[in-house]
PDB file of N, CA and C in Angstrom:
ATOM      1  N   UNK A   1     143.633  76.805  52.944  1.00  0.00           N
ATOM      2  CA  UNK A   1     143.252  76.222  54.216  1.00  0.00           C
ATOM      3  C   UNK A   1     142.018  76.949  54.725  1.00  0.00           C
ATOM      4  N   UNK A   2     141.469  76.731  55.384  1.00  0.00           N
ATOM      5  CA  UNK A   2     139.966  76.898  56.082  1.00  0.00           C
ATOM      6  C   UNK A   2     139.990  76.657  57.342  1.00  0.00           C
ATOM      7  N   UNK A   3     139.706  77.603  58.206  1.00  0.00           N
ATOM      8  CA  UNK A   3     139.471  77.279  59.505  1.00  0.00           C
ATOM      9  C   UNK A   3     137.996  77.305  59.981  1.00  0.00           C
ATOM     10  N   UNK A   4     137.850  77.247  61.381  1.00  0.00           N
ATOM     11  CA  UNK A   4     136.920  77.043  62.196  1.00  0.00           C
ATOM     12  C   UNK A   4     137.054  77.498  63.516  1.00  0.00           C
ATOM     13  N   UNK A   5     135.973  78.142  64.059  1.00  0.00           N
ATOM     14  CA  UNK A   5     136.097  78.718  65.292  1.00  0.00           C
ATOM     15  C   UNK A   5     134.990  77.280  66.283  1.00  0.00           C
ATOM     16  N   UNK A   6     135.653  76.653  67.477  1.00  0.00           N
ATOM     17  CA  UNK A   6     134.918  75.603  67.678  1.00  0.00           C
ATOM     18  C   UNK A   6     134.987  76.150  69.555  1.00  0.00           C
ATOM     19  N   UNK A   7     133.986  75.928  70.165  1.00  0.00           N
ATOM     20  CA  UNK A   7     133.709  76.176  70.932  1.00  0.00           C
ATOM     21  C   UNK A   7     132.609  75.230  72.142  1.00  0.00           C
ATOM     22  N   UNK A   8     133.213  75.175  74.007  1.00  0.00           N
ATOM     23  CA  UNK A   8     132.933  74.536  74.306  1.00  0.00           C
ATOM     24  C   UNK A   8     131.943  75.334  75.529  1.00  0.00           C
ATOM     25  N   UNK A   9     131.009  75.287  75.635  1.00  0.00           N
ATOM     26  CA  UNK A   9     130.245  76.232  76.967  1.00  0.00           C
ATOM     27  C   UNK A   9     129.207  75.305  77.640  1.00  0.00           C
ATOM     28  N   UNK A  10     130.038  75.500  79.334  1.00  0.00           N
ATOM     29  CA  UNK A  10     129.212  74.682  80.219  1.00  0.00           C
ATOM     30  C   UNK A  10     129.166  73.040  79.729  1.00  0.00           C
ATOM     31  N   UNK A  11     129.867  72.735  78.815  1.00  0.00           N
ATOM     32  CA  UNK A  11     130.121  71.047  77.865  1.00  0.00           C
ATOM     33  C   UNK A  11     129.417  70.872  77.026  1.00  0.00           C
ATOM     34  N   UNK A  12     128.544  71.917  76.322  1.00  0.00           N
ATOM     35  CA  UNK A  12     128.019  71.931  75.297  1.00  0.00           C
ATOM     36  C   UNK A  12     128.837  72.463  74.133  1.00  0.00           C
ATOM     37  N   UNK A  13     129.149  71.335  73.255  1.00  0.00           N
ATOM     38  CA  UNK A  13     130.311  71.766  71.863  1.00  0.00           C
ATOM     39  C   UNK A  13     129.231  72.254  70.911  1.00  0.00           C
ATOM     40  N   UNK A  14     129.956  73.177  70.065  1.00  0.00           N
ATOM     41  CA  UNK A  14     129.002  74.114  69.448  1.00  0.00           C
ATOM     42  C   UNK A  14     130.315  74.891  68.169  1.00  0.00           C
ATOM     43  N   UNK A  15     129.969  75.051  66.745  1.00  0.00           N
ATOM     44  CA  UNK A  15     130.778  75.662  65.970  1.00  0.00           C
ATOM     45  C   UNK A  15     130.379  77.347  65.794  1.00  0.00           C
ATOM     46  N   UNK A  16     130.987  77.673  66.328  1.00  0.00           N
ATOM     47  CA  UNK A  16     130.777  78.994  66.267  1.00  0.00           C
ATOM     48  C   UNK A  16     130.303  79.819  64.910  1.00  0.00           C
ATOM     49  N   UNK A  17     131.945  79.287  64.179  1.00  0.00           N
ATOM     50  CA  UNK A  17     132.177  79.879  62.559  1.00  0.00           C
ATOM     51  C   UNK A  17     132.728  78.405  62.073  1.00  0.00           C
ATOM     52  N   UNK A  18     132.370  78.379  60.395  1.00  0.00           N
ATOM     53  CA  UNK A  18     133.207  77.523  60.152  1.00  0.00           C
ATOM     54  C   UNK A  18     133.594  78.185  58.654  1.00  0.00           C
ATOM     55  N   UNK A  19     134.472  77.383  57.999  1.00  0.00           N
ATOM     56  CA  UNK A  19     134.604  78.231  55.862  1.00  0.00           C
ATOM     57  C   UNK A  19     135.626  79.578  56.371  1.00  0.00           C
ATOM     58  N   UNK A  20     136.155  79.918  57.500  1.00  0.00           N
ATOM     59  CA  UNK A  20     137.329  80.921  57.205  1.00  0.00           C
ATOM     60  C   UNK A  20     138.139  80.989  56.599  1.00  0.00           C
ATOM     61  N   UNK A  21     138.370  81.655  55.610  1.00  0.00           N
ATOM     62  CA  UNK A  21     139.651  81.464  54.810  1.00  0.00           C
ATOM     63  C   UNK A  21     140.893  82.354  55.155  1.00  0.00           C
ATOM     64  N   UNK A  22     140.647  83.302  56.129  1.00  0.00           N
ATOM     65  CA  UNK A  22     142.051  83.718  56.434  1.00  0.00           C
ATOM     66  C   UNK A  22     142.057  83.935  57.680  1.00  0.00           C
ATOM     67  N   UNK A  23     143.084  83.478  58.016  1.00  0.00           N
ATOM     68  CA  UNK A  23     143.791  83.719  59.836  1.00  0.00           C
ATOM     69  C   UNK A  23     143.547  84.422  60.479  1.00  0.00           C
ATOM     70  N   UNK A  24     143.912  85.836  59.923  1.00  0.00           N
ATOM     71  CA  UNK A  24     143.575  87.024  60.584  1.00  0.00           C
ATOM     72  C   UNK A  24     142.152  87.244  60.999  1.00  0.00           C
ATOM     73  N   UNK A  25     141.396  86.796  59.976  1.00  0.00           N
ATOM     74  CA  UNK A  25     139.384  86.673  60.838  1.00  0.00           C
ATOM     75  C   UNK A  25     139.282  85.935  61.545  1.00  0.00           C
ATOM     76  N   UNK A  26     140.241  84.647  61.151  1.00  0.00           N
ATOM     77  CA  UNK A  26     139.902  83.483  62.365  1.00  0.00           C
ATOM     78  C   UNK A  26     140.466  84.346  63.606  1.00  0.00           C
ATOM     79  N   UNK A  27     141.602  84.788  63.850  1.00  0.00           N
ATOM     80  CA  UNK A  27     141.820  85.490  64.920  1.00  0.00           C
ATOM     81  C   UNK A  27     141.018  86.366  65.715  1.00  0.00           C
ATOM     82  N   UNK A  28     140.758  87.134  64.725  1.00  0.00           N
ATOM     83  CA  UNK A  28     139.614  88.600  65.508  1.00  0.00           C
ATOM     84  C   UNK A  28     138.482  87.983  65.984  1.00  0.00           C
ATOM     85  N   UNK A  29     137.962  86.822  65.142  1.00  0.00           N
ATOM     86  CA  UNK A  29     136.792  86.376  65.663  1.00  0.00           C
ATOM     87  C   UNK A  29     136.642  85.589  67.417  1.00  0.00           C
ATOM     88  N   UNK A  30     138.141  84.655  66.912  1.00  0.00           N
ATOM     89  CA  UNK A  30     138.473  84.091  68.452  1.00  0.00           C
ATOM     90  C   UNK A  30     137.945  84.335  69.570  1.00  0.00           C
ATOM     91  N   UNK A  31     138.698  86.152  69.322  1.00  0.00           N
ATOM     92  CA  UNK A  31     139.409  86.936  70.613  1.00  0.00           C
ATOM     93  C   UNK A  31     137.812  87.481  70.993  1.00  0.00           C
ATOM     94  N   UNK A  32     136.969  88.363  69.485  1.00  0.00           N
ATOM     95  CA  UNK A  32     135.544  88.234  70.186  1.00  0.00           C
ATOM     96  C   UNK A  32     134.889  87.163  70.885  1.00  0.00           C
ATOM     97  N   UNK A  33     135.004  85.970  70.469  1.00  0.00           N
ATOM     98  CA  UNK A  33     134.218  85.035  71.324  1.00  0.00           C
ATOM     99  C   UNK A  33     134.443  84.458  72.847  1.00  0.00           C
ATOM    100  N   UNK A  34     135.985  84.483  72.602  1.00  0.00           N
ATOM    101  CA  UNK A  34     136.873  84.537  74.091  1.00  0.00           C
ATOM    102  C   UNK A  34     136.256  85.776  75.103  1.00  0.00           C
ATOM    103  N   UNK A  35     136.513  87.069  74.223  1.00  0.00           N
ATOM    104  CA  UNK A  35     135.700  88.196  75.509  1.00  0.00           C
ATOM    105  C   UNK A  35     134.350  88.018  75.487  1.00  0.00           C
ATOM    106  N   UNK A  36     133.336  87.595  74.954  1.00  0.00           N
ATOM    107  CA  UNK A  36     132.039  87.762  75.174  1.00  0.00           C
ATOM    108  C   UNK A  36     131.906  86.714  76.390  1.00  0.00           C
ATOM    109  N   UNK A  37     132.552  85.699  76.139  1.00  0.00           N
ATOM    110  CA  UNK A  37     132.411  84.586  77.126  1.00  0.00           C
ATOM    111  C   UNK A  37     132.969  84.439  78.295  1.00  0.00           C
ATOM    112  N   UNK A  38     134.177  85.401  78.915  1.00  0.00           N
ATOM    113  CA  UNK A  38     134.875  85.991  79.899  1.00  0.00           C
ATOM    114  C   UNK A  38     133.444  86.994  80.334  1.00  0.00           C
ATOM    115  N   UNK A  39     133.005  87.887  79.419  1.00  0.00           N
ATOM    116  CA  UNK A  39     131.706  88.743  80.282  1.00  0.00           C
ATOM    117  C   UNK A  39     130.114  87.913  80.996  1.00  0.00           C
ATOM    118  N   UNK A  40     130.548  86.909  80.416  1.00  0.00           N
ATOM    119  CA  UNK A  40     128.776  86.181  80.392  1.00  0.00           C
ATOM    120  C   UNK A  40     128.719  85.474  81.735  1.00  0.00           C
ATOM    121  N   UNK A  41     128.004  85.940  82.654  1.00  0.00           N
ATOM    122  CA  UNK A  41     127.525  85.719  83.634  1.00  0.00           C
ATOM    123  C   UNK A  41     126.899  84.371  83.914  1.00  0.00           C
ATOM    124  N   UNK A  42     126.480  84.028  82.722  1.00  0.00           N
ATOM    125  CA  UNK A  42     125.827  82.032  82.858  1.00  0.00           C
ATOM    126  C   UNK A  42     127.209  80.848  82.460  1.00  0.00           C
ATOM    127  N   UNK A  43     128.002  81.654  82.190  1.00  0.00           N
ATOM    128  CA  UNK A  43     129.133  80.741  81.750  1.00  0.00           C
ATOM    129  C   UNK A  43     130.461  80.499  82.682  1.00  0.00           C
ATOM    130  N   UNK A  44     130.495  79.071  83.083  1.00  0.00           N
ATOM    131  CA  UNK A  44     130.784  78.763  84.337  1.00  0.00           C
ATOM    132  C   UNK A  44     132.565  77.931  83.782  1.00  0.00           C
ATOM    133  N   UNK A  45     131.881  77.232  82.622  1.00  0.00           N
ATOM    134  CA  UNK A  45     133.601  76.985  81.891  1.00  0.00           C
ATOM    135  C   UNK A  45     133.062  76.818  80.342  1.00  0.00           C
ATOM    136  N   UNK A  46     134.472  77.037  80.073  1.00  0.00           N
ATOM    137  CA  UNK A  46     134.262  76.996  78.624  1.00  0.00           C
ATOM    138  C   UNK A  46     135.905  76.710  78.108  1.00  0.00           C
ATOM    139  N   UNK A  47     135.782  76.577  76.589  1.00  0.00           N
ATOM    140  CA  UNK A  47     137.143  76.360  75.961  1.00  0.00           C
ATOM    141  C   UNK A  47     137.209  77.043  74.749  1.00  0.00           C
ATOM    142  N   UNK A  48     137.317  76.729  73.649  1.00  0.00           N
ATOM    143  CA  UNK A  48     137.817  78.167  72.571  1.00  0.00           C
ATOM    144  C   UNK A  48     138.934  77.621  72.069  1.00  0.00           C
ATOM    145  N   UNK A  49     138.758  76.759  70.620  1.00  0.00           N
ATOM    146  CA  UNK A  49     140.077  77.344  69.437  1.00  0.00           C
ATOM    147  C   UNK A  49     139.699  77.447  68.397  1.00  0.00           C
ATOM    148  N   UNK A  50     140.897  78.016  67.847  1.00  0.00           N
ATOM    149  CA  UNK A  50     140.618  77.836  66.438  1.00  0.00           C
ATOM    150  C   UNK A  50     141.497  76.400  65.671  1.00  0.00           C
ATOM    151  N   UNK A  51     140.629  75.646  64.872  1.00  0.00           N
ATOM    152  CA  UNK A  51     140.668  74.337  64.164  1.00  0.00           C
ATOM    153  C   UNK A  51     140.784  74.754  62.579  1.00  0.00           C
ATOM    154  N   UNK A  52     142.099  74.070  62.483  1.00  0.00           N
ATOM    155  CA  UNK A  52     142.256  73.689  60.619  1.00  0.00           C
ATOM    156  C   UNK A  52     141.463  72.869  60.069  1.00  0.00           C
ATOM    157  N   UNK A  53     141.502  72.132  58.579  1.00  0.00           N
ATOM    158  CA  UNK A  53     140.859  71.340  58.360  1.00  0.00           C
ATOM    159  C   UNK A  53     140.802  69.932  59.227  1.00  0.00           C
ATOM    160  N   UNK A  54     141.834  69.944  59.913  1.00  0.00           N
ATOM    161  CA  UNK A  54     142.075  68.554  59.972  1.00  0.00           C
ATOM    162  C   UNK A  54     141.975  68.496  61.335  1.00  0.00           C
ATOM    163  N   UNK A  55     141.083  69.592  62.275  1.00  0.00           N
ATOM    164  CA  UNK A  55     140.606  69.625  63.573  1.00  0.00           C
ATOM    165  C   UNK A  55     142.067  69.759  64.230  1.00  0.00           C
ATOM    166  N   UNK A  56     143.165  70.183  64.044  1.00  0.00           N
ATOM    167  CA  UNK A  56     143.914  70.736  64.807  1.00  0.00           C
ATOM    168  C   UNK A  56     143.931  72.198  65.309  1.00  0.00           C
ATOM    169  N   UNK A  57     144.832  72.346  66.980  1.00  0.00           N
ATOM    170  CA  UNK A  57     144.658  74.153  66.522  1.00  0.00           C
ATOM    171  C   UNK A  57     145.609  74.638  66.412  1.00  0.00           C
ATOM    172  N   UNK A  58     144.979  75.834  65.767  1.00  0.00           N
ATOM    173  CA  UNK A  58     146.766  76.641  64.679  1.00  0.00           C
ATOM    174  C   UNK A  58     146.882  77.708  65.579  1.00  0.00           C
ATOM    175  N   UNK A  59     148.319  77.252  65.436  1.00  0.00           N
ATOM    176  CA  UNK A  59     148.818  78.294  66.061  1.00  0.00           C
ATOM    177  C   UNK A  59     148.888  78.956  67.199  1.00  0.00           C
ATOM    178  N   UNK A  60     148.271  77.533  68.330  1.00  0.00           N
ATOM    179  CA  UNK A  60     147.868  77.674  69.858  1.00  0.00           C
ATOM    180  C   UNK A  60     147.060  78.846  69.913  1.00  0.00           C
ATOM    181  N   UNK A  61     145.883  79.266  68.852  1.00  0.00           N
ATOM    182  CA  UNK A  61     144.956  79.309  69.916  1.00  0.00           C
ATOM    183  C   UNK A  61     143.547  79.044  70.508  1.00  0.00           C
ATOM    184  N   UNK A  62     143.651  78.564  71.607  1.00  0.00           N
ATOM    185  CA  UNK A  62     142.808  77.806  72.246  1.00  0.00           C
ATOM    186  C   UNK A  62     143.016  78.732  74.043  1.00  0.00           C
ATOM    187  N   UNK A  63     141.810  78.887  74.407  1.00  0.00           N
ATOM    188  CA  UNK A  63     141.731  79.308  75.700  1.00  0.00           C
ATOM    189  C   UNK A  63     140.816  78.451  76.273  1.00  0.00           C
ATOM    190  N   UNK A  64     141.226  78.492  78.002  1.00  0.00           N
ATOM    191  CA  UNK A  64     140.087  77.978  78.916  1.00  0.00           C
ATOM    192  C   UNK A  64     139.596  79.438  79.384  1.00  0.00           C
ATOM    193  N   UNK A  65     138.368  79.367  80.162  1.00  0.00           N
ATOM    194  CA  UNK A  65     137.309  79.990  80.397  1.00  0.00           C
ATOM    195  C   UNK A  65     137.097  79.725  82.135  1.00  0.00           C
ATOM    196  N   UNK A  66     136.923  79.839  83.214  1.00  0.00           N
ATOM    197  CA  UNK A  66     136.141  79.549  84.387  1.00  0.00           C
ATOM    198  C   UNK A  66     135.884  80.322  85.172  1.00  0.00           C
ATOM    199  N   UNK A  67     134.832  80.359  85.703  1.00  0.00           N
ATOM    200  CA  UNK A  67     134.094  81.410  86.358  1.00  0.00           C
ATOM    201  C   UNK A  67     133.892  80.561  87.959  1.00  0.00           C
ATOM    202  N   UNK A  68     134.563  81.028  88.830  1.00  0.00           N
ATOM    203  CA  UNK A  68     134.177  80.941  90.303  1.00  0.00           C
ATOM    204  C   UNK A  68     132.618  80.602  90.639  1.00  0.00           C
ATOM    205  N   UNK A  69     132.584  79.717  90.878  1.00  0.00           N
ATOM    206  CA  UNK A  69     131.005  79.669  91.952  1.00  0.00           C
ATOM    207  C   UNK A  69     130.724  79.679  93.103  1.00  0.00           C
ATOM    208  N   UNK A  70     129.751  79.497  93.382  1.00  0.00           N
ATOM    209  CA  UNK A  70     129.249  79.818  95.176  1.00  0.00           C
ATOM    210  C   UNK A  70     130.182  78.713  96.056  1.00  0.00           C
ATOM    211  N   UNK A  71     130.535  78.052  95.524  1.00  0.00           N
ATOM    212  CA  UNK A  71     130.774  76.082  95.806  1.00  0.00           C
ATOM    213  C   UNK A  71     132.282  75.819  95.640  1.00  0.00           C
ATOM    214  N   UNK A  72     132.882  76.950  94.923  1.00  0.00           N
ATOM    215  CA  UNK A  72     134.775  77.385  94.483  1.00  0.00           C
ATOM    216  C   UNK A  72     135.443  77.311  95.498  1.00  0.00           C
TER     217      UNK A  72
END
C-alpha cells in the first residue's frame, strides 16, 4: 500500500508527499505538517490527512486547522 500526505491551506489543495510506503513516515510526516501549520501565522484554516491508494484516510488521520481572526 502507498500513502499520501494531502493537504488543504486557506482552500488551496496541495499534495504534500505522495509514494509512502510505510505508515510510520506517513505518520511522522503528518504530525510535522500538522505542527508547522498550527505555527504559521498566514494560515487561517486548513485540513491534513493521510490518503491510501484509494483516497481514503487511514486510520483517522486527518486534522482541522483554524486560526482566529480580527472578524472571529
Amino acid at each position: 500500500m502507498k500513502y499520501a500526505i494531502i493537504k488543504v491551506i486557506n482552500g488551496v489543495y496541495s499534495i504534500h508527499a505522495e509514494g509512502i510506503t510505510a505508515i510510520e513516515t506517513a505518520k511522522v510526516q503528518f504530525h510535522g505538517v500538522c505542527q508547522t501549520l498550527w505555527n504559521a501565522a498566514d494560515v487561517i484554516t486548513a485540513a491534513v490527512f493521510i490518503a491510501d491508494e484509494n483516497l481514503d484516510c487511514v486510520e483517522g488521520y486527518k486534522e482541522f486547522i483554524h486560526h482566529k481572526t480580527a472578524t472571529d
